[in-house]
N, C-alpha and C. Protein backbone atom coordinates (compact mmCIF):
# COMPACT_ATOMS: atom_id res chain seq x y z
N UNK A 1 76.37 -15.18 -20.10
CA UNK A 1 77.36 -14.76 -19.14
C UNK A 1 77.76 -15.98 -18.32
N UNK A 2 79.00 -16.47 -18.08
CA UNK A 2 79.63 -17.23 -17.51
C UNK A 2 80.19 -16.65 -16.28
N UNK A 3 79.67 -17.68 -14.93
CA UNK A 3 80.46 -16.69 -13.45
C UNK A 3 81.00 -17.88 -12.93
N UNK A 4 82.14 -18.02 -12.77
CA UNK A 4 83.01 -18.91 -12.51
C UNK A 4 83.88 -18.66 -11.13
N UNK A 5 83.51 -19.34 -10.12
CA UNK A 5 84.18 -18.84 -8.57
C UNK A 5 84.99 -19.90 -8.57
N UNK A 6 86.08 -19.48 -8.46
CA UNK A 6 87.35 -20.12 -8.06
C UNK A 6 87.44 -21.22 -7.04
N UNK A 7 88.15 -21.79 -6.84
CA UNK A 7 87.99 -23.29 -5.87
C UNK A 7 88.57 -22.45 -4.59
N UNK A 8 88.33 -22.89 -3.38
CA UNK A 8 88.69 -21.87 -2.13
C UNK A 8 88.64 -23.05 -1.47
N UNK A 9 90.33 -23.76 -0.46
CA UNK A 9 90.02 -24.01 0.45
C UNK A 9 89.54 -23.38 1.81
N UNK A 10 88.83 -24.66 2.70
CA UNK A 10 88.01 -24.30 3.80
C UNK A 10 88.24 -25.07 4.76
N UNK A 11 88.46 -24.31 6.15
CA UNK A 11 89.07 -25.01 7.27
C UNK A 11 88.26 -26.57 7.99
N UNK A 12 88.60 -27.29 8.64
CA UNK A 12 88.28 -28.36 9.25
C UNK A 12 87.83 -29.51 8.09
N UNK A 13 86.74 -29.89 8.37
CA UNK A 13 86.18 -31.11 7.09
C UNK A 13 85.89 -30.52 6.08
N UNK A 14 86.31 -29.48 5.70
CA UNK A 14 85.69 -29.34 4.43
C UNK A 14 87.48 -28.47 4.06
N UNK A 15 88.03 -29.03 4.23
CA UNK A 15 89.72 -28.80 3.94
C UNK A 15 90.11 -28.83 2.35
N UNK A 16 88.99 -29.95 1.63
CA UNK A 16 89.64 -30.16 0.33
C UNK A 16 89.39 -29.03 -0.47
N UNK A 17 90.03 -28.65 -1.47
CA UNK A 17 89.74 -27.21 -2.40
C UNK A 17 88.15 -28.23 -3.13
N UNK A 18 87.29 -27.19 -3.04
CA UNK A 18 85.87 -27.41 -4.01
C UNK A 18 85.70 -26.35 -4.62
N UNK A 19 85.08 -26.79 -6.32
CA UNK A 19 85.42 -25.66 -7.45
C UNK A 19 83.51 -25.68 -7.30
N UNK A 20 83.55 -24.60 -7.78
CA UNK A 20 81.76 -24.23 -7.70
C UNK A 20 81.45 -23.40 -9.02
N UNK A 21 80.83 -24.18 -9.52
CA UNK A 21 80.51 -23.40 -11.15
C UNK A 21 79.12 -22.77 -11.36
N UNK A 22 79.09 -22.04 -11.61
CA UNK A 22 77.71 -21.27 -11.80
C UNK A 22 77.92 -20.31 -13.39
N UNK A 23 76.26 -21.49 -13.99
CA UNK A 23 76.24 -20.53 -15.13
C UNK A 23 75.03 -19.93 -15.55
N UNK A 24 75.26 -18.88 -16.06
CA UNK A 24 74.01 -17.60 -15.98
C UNK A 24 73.66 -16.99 -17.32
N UNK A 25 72.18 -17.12 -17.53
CA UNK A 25 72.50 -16.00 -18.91
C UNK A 25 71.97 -14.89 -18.29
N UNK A 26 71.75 -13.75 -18.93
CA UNK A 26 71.38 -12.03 -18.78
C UNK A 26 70.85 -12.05 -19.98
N UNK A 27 70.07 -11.09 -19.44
CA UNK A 27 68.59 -10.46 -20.27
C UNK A 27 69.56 -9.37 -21.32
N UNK A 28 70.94 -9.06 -20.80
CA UNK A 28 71.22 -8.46 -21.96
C UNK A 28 72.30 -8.80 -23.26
N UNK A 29 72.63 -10.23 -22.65
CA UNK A 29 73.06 -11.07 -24.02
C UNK A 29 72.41 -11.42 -24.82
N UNK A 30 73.04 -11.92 -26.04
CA UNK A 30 72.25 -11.87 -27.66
C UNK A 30 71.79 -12.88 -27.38
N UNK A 31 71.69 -14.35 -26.49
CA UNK A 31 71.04 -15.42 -27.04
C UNK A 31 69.70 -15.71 -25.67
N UNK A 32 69.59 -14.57 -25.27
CA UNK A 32 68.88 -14.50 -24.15
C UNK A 32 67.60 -14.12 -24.44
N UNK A 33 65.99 -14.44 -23.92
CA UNK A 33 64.87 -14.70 -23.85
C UNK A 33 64.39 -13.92 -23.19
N UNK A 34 64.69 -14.16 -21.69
CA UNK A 34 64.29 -13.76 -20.63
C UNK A 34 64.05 -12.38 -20.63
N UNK A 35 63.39 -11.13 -19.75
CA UNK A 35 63.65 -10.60 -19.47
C UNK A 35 64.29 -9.87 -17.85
N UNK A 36 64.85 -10.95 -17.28
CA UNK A 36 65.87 -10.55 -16.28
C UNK A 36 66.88 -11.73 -16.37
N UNK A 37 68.04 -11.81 -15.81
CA UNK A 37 68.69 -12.67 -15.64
C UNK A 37 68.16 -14.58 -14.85
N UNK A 38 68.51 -15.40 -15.36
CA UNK A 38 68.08 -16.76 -14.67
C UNK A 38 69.12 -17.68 -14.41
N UNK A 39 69.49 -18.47 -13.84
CA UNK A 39 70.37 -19.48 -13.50
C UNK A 39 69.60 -20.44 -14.53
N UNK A 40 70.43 -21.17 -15.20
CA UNK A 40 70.43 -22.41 -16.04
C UNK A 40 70.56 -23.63 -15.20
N UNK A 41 71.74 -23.22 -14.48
CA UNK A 41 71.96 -24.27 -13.44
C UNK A 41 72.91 -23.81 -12.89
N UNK A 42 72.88 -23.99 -11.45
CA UNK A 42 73.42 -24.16 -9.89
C UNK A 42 74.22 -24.46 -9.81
N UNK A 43 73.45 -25.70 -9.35
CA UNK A 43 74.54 -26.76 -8.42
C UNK A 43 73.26 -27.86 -8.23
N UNK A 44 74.29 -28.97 -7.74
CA UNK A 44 73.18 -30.43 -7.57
C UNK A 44 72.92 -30.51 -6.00
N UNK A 45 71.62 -30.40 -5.67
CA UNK A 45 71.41 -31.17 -4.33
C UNK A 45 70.70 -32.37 -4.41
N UNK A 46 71.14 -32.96 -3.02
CA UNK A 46 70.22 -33.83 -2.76
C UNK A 46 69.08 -33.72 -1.56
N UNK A 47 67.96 -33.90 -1.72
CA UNK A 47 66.77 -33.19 -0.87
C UNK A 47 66.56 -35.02 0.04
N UNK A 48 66.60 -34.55 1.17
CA UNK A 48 66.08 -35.72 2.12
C UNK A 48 64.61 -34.93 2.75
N UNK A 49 64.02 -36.17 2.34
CA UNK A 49 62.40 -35.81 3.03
C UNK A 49 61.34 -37.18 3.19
N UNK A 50 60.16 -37.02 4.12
CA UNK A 50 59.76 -38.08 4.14
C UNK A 50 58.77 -38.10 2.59
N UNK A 51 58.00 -39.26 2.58
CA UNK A 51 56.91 -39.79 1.33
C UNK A 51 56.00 -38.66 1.48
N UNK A 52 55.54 -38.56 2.81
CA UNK A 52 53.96 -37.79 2.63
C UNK A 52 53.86 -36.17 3.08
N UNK A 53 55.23 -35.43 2.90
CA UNK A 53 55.28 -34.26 2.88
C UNK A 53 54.73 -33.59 2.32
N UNK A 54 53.64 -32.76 1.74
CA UNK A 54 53.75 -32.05 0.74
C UNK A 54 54.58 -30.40 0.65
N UNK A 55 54.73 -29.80 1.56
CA UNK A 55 55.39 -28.90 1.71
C UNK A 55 56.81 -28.85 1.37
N UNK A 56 57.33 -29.92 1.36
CA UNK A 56 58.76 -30.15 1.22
C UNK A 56 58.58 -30.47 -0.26
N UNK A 57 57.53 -31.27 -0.96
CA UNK A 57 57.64 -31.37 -2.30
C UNK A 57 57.82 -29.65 -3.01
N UNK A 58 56.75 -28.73 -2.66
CA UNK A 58 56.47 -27.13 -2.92
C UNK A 58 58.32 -26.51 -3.24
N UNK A 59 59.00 -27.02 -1.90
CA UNK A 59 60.16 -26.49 -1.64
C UNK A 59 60.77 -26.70 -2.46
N UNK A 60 60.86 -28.22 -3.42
CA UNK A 60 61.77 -28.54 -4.31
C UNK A 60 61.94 -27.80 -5.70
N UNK A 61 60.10 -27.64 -5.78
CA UNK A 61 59.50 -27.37 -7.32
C UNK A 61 60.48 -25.61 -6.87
N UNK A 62 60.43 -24.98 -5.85
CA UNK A 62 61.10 -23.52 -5.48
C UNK A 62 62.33 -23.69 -6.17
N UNK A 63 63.02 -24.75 -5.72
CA UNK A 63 64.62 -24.40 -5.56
C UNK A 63 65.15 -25.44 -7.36
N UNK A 64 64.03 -25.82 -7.74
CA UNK A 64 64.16 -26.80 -9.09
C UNK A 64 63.65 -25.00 -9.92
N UNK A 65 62.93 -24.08 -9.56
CA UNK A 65 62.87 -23.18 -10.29
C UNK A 65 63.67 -22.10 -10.65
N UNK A 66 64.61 -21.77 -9.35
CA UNK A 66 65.61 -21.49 -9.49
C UNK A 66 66.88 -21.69 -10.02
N UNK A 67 66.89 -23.09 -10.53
CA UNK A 67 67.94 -23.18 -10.95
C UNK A 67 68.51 -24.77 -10.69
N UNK A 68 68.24 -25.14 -9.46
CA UNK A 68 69.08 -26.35 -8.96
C UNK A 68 68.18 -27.85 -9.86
N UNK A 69 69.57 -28.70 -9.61
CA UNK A 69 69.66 -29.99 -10.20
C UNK A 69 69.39 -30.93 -9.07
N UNK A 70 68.14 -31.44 -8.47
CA UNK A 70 67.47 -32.12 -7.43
C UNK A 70 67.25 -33.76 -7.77
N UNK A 71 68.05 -34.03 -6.44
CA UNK A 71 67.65 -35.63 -6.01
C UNK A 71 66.81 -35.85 -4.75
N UNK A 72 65.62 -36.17 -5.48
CA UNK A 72 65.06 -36.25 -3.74
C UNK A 72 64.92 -37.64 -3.27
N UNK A 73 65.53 -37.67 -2.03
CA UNK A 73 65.38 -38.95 -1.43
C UNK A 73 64.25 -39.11 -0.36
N UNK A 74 63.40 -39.85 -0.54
CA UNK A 74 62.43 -40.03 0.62
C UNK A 74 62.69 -41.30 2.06
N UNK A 75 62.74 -41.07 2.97
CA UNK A 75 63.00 -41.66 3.78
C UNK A 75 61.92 -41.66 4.87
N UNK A 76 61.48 -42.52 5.76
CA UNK A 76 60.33 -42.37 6.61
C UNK A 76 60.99 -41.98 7.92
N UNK A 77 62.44 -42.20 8.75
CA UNK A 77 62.82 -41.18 8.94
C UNK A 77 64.20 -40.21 9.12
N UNK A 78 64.30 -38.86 9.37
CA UNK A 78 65.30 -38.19 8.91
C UNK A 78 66.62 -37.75 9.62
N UNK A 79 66.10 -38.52 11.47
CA UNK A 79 66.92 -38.39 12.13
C UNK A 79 67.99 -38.60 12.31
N UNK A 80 68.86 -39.62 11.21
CA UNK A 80 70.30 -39.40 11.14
C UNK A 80 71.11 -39.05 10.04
N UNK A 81 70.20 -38.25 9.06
CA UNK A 81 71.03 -37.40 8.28
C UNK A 81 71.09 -36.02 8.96
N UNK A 82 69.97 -35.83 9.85
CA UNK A 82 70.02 -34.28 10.14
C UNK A 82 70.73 -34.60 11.11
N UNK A 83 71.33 -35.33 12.05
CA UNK A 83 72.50 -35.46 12.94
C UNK A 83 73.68 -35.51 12.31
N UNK A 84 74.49 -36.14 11.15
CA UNK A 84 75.40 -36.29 10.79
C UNK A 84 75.46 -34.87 9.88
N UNK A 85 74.65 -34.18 9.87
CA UNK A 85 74.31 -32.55 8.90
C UNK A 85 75.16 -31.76 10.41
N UNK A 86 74.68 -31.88 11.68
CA UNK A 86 75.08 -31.06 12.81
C UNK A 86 73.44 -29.88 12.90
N UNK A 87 72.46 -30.81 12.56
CA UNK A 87 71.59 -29.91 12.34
C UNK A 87 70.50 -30.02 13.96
N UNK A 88 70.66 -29.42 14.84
CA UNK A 88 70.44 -29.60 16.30
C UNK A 88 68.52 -29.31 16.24
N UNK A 89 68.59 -30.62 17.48
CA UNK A 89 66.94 -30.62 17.22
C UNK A 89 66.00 -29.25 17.53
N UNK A 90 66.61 -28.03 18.22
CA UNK A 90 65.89 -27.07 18.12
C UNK A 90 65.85 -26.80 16.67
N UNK A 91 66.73 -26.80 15.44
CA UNK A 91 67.21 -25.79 14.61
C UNK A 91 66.55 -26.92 13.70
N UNK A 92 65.87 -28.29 13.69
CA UNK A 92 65.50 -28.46 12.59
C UNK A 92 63.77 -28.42 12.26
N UNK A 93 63.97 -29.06 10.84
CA UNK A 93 62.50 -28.63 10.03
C UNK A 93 62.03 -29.79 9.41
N UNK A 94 61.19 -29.70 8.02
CA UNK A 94 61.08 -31.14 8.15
C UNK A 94 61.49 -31.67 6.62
N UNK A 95 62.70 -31.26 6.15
CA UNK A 95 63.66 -31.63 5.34
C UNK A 95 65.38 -31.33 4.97
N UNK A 96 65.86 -31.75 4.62
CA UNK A 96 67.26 -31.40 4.76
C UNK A 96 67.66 -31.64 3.10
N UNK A 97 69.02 -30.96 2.86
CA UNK A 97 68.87 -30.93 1.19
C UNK A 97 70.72 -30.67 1.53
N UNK A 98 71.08 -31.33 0.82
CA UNK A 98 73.07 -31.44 1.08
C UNK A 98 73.22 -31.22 -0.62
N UNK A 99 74.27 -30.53 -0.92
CA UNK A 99 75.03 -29.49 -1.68
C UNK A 99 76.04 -30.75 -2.16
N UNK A 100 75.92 -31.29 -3.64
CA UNK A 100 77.25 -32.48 -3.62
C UNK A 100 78.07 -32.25 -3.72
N UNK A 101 78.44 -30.72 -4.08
CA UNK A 101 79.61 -29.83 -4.67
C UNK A 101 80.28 -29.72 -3.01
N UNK A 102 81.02 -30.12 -2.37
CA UNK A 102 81.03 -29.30 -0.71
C UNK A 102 80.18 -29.82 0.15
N UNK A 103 79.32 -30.11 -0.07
CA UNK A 103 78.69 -30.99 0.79
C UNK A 103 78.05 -29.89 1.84
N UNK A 104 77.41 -28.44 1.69
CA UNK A 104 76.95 -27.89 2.19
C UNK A 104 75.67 -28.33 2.51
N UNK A 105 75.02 -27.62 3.98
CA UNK A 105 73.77 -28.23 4.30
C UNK A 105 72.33 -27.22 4.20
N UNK A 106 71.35 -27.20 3.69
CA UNK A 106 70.24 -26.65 3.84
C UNK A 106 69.04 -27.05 3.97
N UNK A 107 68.97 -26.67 5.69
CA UNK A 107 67.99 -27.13 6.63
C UNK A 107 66.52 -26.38 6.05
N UNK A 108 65.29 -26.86 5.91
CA UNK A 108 64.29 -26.52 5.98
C UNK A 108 63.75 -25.27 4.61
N UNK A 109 63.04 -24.09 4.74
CA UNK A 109 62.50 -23.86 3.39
C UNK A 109 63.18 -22.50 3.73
N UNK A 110 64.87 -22.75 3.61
CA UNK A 110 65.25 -21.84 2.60
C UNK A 110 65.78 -21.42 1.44
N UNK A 111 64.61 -20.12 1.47
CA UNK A 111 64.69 -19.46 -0.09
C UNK A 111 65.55 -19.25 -1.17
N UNK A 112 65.71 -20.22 -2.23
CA UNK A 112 66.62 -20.32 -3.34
C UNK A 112 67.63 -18.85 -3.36
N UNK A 113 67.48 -17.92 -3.14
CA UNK A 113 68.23 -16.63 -3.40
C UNK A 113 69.06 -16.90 -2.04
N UNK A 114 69.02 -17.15 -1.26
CA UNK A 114 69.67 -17.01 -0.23
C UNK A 114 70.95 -18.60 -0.13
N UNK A 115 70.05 -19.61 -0.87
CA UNK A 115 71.27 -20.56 -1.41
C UNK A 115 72.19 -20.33 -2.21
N UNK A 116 71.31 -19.38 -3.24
CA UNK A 116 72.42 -19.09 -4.20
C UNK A 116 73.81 -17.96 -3.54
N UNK A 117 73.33 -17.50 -2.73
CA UNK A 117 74.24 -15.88 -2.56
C UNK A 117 75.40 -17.00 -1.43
N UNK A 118 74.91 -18.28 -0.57
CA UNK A 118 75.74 -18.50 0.32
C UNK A 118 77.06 -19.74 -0.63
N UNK A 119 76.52 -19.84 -1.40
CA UNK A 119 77.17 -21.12 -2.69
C UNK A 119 78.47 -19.73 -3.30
N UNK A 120 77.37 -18.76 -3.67
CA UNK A 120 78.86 -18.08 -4.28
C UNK A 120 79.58 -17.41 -3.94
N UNK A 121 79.34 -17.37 -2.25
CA UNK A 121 80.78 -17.01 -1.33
C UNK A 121 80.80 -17.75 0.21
N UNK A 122 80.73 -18.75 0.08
CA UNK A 122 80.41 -19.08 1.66
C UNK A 122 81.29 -18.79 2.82
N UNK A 123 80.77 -18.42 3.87
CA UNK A 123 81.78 -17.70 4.62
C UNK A 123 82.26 -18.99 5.42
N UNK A 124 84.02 -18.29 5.81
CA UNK A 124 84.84 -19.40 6.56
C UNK A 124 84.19 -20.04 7.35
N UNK A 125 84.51 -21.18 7.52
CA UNK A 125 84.11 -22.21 8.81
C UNK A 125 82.39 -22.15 9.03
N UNK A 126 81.89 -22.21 7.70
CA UNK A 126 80.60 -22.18 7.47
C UNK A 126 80.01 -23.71 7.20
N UNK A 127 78.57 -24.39 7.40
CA UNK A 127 78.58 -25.46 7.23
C UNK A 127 77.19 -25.62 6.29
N UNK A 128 76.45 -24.40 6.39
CA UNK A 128 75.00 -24.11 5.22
C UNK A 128 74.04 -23.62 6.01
N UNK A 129 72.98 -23.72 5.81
CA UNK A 129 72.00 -22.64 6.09
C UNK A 129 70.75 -23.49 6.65
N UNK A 130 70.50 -22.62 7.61
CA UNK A 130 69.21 -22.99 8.14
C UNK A 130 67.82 -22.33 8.45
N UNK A 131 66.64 -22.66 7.98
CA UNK A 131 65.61 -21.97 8.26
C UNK A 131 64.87 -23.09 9.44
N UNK A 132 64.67 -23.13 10.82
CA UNK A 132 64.21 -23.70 11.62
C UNK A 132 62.70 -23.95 11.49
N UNK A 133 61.80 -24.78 11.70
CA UNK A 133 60.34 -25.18 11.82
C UNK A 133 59.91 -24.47 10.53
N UNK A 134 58.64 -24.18 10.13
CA UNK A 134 58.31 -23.95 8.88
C UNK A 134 57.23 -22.74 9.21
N UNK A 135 58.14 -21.82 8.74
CA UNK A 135 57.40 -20.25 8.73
C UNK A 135 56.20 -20.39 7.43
N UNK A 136 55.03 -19.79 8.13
CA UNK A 136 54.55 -19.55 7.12
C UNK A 136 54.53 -18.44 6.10
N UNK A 137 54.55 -18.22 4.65
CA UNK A 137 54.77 -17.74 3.76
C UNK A 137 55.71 -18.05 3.17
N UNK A 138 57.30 -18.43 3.86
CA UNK A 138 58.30 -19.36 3.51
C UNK A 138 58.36 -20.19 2.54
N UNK A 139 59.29 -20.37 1.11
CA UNK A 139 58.97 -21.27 0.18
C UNK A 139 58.52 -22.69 0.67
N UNK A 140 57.08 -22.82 -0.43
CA UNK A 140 56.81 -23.96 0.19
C UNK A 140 55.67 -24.72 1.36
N UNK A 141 55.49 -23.14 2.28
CA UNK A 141 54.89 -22.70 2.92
C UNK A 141 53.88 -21.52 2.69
N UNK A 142 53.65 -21.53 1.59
CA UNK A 142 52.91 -20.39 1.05
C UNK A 142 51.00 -20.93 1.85
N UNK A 143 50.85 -20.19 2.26
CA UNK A 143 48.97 -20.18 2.81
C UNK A 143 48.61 -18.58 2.34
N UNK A 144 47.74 -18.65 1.91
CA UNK A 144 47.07 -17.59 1.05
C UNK A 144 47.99 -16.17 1.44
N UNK A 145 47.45 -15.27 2.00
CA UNK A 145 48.17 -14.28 1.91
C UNK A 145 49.12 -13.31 3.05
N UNK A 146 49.04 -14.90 4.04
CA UNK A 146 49.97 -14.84 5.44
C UNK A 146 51.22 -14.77 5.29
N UNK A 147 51.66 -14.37 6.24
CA UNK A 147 53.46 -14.09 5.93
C UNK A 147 53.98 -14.10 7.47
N UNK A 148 54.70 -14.99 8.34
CA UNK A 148 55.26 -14.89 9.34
C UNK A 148 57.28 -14.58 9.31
N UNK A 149 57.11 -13.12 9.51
CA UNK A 149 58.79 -12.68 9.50
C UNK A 149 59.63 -14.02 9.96
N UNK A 150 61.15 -14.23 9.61
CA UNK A 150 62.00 -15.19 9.90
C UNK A 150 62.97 -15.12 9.78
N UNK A 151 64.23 -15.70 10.21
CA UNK A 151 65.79 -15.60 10.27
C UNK A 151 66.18 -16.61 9.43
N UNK A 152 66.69 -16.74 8.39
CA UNK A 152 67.53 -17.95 7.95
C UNK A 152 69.12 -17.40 8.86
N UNK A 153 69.25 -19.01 8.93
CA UNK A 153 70.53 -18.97 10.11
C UNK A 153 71.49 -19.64 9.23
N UNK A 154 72.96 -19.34 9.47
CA UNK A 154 74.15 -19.54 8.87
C UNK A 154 74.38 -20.54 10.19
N UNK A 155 74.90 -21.74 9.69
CA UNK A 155 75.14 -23.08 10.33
C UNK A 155 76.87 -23.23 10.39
N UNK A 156 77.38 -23.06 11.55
CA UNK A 156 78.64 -22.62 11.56
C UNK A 156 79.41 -23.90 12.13
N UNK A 157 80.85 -24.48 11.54
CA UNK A 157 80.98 -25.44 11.75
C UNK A 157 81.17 -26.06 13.25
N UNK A 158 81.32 -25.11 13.75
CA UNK A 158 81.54 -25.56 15.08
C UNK A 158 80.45 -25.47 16.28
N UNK A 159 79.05 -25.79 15.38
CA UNK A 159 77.75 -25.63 15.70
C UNK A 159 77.07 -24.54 16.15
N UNK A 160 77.93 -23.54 16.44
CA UNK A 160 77.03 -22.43 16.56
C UNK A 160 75.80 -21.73 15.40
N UNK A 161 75.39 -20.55 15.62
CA UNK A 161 74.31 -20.21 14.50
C UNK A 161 74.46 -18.55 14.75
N UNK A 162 74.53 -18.03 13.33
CA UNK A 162 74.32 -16.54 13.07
C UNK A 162 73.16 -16.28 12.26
N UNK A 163 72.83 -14.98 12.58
CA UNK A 163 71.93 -14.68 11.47
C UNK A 163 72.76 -14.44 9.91
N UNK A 164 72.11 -14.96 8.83
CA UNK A 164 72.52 -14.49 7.81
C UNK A 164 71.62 -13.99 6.91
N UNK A 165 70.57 -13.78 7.27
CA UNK A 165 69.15 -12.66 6.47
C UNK A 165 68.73 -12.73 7.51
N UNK A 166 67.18 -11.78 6.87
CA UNK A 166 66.40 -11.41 7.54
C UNK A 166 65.40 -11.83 6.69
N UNK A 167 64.07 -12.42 6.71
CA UNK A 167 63.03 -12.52 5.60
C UNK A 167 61.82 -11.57 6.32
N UNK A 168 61.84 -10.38 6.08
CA UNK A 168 60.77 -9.91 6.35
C UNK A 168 59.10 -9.54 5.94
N UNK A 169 59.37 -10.26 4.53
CA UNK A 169 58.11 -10.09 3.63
C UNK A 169 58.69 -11.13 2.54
N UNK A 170 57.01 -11.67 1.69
CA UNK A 170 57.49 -12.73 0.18
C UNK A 170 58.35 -11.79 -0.78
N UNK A 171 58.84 -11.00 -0.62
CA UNK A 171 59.91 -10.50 -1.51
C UNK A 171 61.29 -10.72 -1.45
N UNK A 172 60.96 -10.78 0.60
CA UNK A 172 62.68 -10.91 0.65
C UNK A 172 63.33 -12.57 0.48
N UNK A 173 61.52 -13.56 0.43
CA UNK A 173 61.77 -14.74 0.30
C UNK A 173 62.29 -15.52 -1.18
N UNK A 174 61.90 -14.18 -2.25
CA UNK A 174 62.18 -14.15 -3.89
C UNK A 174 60.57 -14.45 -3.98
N UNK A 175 59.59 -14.40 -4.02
CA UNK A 175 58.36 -14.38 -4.20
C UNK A 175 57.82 -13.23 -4.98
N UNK A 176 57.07 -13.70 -6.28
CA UNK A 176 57.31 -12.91 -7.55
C UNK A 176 55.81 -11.97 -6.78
């Protein structure tokens, strides 16, 4: 199955039309394996993080399982990509990961399903997603069988922040 979203311009810096391709097989096409649907591939990010993270490594192997095409850049430190992101020092975590397609931003360990759903419709005057400090149970953040509820926040271009989930349990985080 091929899902193909149309190029949509978007107001302020992100004005230019960006085409976003997403391709998928289903568990109920003939050349399919699986038994549920999987992303083949995404979209490409690039992951900014420091050397001696390991949590942020966890996050990648998450969002590399899902689907995405990962560059990780290590840097010792991150304070002026997450400024030129608009990513405000309450609201950040301790990696940042930019979208090359659009140049969308995703702050901290959020959950591949919730990248994917904001990639294939992002709402107007949107700038990417943020999960603030590092919840535990959170991809990435997994400690045995703890789970601290959390908001991933929609990063709005004109810096404000909405909720755009709710993670109330490892299910709603995609946690098998």
């Amino acid at each position: 199955m091929l899902l193909r979203i149309r190029s949509r311009a978007l107001p302020g810096m992100f004005a230019a039309c960006l085409p976003i391709v997403f391709l998928a097989t289903s568990a109920c096409g003939a050349d399919s394996a699986d038994s549920g649907s999987k992303f083949e591939r995404l979209t490409a990010v690039t992951v900014y993080k420091t050397p001696t993270c390991g949590c942020c490594g966890k996050w990648v192997a998450h969002i590399e399982d899902a689907g995405f095409d990962v560059t990780v850049k290590e840097m010792n430190d991150l304070s002026a990509v997450k400024r030129s992101q608009g990513i405000g020092p309450t609201h950040q975590s301790c990696h940042t990961a930019v979208a090359d397609e659009g140049g969308y931003v995703f702050e901290g360990h959020v959950p591949a399903k919730y990248m994917q759903a904001f990639l294939a419709d992002p709402p107007e005057g949107a700038r990417g997603l943020v999960v603030p400090a590092m919840p535990v149970g959170s991809p990435g953040m997994e400690y045995e069988d703890q789970f601290m509820p959390y908001d991933v926040l929609l990063l709005n271009a004109d810096g404000t922040y909405d909720v755009f989930a709710h993670v109330n349990g490892p299910q709603d985080a995609g946690h098998h």
